[in-house]
Protein backbone atom coordinates (compact mmCIF):
# COMPACT_ATOMS: atom_id res chain seq x y z
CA UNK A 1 90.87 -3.03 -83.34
CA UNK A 2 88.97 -0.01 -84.41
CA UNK A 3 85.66 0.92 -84.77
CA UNK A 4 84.26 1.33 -88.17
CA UNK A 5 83.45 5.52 -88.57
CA UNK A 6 79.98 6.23 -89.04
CA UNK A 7 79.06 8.92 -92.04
CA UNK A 8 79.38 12.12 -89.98
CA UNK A 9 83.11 11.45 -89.78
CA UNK A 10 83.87 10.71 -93.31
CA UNK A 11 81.74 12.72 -95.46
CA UNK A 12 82.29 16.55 -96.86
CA UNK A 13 80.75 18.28 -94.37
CA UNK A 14 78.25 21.04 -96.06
CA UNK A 15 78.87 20.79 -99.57
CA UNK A 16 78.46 23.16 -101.91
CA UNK A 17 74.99 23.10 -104.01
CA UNK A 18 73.45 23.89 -107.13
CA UNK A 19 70.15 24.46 -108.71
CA UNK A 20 68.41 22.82 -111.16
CA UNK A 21 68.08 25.12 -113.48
CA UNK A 22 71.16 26.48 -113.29
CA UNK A 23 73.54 26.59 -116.41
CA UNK A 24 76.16 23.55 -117.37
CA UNK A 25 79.15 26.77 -116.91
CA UNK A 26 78.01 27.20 -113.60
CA UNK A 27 78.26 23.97 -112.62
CA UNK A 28 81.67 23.85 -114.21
CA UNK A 29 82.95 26.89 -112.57
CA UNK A 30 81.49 25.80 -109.06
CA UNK A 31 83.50 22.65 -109.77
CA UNK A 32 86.44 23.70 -110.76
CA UNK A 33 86.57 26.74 -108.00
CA UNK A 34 86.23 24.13 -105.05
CA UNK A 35 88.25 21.21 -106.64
CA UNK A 36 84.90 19.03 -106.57
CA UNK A 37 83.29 16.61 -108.51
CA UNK A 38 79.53 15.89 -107.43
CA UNK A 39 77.14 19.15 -106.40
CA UNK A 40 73.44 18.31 -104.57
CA UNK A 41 71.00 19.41 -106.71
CA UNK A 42 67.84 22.35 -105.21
CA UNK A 43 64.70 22.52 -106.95
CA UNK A 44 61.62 24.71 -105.33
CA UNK A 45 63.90 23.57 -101.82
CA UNK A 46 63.73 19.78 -102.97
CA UNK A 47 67.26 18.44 -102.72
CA UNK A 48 66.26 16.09 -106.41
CA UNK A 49 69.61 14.76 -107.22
CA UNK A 50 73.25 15.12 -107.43
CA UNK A 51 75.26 16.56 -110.68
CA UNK A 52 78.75 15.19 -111.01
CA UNK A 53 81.56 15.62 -113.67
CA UNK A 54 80.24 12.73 -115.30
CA UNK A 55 76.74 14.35 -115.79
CA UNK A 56 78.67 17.29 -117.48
CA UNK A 57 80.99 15.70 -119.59
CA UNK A 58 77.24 14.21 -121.39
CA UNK A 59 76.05 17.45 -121.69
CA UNK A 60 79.26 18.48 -123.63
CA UNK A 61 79.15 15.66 -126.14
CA UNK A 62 79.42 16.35 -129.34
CA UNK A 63 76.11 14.75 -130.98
CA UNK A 64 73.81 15.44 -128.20
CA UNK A 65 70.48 16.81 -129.33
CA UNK A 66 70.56 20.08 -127.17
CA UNK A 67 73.52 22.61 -126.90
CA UNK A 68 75.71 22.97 -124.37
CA UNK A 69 73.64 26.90 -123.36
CA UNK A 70 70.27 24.56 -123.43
CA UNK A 71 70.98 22.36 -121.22
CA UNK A 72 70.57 23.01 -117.67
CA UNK A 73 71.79 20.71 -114.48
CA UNK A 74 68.12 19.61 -113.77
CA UNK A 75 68.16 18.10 -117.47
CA UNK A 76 71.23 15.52 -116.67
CA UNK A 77 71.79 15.19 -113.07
CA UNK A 78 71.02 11.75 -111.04
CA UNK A 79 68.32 11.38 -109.59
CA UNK A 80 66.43 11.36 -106.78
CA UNK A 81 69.50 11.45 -104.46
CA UNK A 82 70.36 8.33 -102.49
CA UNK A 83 70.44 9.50 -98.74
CA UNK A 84 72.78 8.14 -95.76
CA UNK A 85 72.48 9.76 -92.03
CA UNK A 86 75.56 10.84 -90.13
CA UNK A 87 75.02 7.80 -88.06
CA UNK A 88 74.95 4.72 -90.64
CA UNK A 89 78.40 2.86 -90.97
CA UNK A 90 80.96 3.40 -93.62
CA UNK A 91 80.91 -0.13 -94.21
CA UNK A 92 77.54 -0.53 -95.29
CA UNK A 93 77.65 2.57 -97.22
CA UNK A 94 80.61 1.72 -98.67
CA UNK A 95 79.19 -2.01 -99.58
CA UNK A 96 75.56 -0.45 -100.74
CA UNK A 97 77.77 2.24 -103.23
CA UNK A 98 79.56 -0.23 -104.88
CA UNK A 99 76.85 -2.53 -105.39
CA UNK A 100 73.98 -0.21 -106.57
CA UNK A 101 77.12 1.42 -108.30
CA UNK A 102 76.79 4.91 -107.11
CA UNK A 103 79.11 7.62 -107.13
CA UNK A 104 77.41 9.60 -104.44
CA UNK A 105 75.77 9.51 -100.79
CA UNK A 106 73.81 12.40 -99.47
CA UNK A 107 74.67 12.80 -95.99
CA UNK A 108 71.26 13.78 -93.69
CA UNK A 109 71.60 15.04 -89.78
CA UNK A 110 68.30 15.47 -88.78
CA UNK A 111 66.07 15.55 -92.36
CA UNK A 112 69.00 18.30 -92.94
CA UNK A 113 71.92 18.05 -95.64
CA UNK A 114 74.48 17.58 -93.68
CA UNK A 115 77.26 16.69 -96.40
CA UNK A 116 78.18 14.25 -98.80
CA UNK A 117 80.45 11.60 -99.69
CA UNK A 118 81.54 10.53 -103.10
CA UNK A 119 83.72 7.56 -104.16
CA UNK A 120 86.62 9.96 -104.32
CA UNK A 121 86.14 10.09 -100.75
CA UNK A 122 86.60 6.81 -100.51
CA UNK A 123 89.56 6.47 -102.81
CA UNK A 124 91.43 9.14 -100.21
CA UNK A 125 89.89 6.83 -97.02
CA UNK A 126 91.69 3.84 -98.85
CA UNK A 127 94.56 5.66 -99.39
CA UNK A 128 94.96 6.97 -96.07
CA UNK A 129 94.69 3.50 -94.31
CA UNK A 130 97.20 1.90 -96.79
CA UNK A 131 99.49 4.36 -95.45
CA UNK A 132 99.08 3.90 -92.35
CA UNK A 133 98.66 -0.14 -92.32
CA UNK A 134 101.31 -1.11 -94.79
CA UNK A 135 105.35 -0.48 -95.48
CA UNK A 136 106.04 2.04 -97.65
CA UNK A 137 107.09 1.28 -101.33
CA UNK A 138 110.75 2.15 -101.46
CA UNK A 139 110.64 1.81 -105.51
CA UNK A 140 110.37 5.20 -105.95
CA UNK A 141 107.07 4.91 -107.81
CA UNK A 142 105.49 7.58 -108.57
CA UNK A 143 102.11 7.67 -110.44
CA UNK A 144 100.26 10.42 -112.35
CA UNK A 145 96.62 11.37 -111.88
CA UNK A 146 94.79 10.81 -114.82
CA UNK A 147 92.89 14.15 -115.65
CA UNK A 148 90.08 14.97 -118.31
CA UNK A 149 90.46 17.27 -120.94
């Protein structure tokens, strides 16, 4: 039987950040460059939350009080960050994410970012053991990721 992996050998290692007041394009661009979905948020050097696709798909509905060029990541990202360190087990990570029903743990080495790990992370973890543990599906099943528009 294996060990359960602590944080430091599941997360994102450095992940890329953004500030708070930086733009909602930004934060799309950043996203869509590096194929993520969650960005630590900077203010004044504070790490103060984490913006995720969810955050800006609010700040694009139509309705909302301020405009899309308003609104800045500060105004809808999570916060204050819920922090992990590279040492705590996946297990009770995993266990606190689901039932505090987070999307997102901020990974600390030393009082330092050190990365981050998102439920998609966890989706691919999943993924990766059922591979590994379990037959294969001969059905020839094949099935689509579901993207946003």
């Amino acid at each position: 039987m294996r060990a359960i992996p602590a944080m430091g050998e599941v997360m994102s290692p450095l992940p890329h950040s953004i500030t708070a007041s930086a733009s909602l394009a930004e934060a799309a661009t950043l996203m869509e460059m590096h194929t993520i979905g969650h960005l630590p948020v900077f203010a004044d050097g504070d790490l103060i939350g984490v913006f995720s696709l969810r955050d800006l798909e609010r700040g694009r509905i139509l309705g909302h009080p301020l405009s899309e060029t308003d609104l800045v990541v500060g105004d809808l990202c999570a916060g204050p960050p819920w922090f992990v360190d590279v040492d705590d087990p996946l297990d009770r990570v995993l266990e606190s994410m689901a039932t505090s029903r987070l999307s997102a743990a901020l990974v600390l080495q030393e009082g330092d970012l050190a990365g981050i790990f998102t439920a998609f992370d966890a989706c691919r973890l999943l993924a990766t053991w059922l591979q590994r543990s379990s037959p294969p599906v001969t059905t020839g099943a094949h099935v689509e990721p579901w993207r946003a528009v």
